[in-house]
N, C-alpha and C. Protein backbone atom coordinates (compact mmCIF):
# COMPACT_ATOMS: atom_id res chain seq x y z
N UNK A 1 -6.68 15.46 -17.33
CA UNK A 1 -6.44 14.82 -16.06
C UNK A 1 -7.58 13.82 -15.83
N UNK A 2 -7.53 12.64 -15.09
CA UNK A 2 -8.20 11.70 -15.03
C UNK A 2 -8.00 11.42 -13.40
N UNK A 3 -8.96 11.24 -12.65
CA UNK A 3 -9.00 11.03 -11.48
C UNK A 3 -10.46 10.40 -11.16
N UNK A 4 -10.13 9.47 -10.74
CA UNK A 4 -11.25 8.10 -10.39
C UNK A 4 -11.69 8.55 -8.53
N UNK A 5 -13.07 8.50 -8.68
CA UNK A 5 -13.88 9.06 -7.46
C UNK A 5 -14.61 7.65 -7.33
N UNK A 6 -14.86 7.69 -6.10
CA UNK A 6 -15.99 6.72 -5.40
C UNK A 6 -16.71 7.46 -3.97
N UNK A 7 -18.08 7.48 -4.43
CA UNK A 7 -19.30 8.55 -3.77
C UNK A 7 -20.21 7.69 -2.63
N UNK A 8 -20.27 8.11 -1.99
CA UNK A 8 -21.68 6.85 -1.56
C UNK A 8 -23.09 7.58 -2.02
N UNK A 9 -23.87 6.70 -1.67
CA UNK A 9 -25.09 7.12 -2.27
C UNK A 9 -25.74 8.89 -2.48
N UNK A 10 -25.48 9.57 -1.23
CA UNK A 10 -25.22 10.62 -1.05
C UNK A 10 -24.68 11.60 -2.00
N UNK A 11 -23.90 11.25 -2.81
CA UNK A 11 -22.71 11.69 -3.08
C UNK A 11 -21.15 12.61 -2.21
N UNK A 12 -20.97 12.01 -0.80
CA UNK A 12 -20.13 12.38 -0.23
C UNK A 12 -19.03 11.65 -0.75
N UNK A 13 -17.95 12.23 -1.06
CA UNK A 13 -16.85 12.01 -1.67
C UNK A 13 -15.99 10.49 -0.53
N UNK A 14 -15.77 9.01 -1.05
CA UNK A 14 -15.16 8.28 -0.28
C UNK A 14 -13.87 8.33 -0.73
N UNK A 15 -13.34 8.27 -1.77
CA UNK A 15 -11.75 8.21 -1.94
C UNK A 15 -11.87 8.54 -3.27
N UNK A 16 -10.53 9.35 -3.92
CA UNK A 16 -9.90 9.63 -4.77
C UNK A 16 -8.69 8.97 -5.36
N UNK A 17 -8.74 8.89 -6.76
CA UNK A 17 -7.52 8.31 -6.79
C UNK A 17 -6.36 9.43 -7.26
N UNK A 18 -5.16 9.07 -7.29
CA UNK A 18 -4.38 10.07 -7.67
C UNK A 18 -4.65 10.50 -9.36
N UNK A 19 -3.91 11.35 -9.74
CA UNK A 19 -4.32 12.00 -11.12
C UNK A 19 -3.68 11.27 -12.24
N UNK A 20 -4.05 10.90 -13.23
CA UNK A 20 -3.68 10.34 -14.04
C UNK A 20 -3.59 10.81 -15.67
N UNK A 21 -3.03 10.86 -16.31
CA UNK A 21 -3.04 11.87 -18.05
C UNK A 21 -4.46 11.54 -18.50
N UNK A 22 -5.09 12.71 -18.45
CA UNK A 22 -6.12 12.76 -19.54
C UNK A 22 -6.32 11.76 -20.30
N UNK A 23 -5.85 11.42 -21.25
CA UNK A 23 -5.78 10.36 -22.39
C UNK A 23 -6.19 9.36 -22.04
N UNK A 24 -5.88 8.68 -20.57
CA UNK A 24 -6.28 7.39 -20.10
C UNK A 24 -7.83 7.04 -19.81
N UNK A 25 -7.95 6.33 -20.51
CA UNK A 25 -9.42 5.63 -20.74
C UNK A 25 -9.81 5.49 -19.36
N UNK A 26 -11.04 5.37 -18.81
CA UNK A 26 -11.52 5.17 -17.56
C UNK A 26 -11.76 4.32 -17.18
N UNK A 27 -12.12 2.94 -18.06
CA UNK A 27 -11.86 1.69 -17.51
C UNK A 27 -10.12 1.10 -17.01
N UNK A 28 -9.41 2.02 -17.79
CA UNK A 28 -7.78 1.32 -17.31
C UNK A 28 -7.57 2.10 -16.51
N UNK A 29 -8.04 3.35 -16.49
CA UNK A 29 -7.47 3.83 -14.72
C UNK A 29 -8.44 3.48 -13.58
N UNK A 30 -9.38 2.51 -13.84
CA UNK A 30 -9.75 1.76 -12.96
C UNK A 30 -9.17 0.62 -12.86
N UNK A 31 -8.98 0.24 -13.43
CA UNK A 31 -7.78 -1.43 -13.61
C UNK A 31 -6.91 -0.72 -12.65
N UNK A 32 -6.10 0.16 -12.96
CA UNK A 32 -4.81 0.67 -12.48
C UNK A 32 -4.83 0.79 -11.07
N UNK A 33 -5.79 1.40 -10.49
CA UNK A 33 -5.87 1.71 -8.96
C UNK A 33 -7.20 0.32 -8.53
N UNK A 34 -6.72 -0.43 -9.01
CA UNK A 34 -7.58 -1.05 -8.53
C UNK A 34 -8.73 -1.69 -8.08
N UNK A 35 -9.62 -0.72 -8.72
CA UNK A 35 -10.99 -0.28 -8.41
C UNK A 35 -11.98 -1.62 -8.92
N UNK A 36 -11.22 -2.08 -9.88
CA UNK A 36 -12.39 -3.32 -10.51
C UNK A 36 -12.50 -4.75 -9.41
N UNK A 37 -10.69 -5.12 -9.18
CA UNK A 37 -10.83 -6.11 -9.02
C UNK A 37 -11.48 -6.04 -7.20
N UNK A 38 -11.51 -4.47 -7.19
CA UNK A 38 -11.74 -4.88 -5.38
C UNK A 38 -13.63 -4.89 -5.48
N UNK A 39 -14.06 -4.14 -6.62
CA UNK A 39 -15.36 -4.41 -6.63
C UNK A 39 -16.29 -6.26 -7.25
N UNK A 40 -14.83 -6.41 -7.92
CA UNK A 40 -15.76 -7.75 -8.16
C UNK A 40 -15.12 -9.20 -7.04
N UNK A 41 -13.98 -8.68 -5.97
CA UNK A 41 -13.87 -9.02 -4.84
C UNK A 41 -15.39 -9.25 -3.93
N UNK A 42 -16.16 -8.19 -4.33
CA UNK A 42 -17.06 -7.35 -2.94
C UNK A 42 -17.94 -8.43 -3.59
N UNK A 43 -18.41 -8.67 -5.00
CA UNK A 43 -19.08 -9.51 -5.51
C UNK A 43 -20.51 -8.04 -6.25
N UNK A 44 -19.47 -6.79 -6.35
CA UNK A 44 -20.64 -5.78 -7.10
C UNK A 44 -20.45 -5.62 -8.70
N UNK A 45 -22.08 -5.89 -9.04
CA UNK A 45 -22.19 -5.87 -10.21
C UNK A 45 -21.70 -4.31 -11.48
N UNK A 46 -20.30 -4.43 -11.49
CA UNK A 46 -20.17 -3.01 -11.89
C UNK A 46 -20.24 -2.26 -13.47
N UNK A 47 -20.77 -3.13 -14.44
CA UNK A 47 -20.54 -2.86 -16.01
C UNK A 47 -22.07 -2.58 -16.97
N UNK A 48 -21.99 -1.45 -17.79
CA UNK A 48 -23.66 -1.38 -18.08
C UNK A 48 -22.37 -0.60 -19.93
N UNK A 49 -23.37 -0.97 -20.32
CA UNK A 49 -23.06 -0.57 -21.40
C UNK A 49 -24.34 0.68 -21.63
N UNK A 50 -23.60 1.93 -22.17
CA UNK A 50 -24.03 3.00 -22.48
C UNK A 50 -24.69 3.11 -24.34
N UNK A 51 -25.35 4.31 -24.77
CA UNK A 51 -26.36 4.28 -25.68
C UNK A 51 -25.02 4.09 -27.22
N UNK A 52 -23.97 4.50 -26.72
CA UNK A 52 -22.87 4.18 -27.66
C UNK A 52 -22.10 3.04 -27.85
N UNK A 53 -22.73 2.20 -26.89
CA UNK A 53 -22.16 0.51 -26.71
C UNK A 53 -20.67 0.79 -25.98
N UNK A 54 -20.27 2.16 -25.35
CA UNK A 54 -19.05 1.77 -24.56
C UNK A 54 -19.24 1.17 -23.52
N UNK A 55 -17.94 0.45 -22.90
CA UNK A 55 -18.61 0.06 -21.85
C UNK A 55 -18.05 0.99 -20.18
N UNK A 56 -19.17 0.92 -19.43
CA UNK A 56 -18.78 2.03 -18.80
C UNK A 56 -18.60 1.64 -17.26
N UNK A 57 -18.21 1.85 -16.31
CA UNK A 57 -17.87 1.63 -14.99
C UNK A 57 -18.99 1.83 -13.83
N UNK A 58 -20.04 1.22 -13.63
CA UNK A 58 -20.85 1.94 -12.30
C UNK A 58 -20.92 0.78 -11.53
N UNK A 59 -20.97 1.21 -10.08
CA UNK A 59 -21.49 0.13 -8.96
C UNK A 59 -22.80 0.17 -9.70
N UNK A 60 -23.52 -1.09 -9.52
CA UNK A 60 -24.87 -1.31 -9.46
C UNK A 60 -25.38 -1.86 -8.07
C-alpha cells in the first residue's frame, strides 16, 4: 500500500492521500494526487537526490 502524507514541521499529520498499490513508485503517486505540481505552484524546492542517486520527494 502506498499512501502519500504531508506533516508540518511538527510532524502533525496535514493530509493523506488515498491508498494506492504498493508497487507504485512514490514519485508517481505524487504526480497522481497532485502533490508536485501544487508544490512547485507554491514555488517549493522539492527534489534531493538520495546516497543511491534516486530521486526522492521532500519539501525543502
Amino acid at each position: 500500500m502506498n499512501v502519500q502524507v504531508i506533516a508540518d514541521p511538527k510532524g502533525r499529520l496535514l493530509w493523506a492521500s488515498p491508498a494506492l498499490a504498493g508497487a507504485v513508485h512514490d514519485v508517481r503517486a505524487a504526480r497522481e494526487h497532485g502533490i508536485i505540481d501544487a508544490l512547485a505552484e507554491a514555488g517549493i524546492n522539492c527534489w534531493y537526490y538520495s546516497r543511491d542517486s534516486c530521486p526522492c520527494l521532500v519539501a525543502v
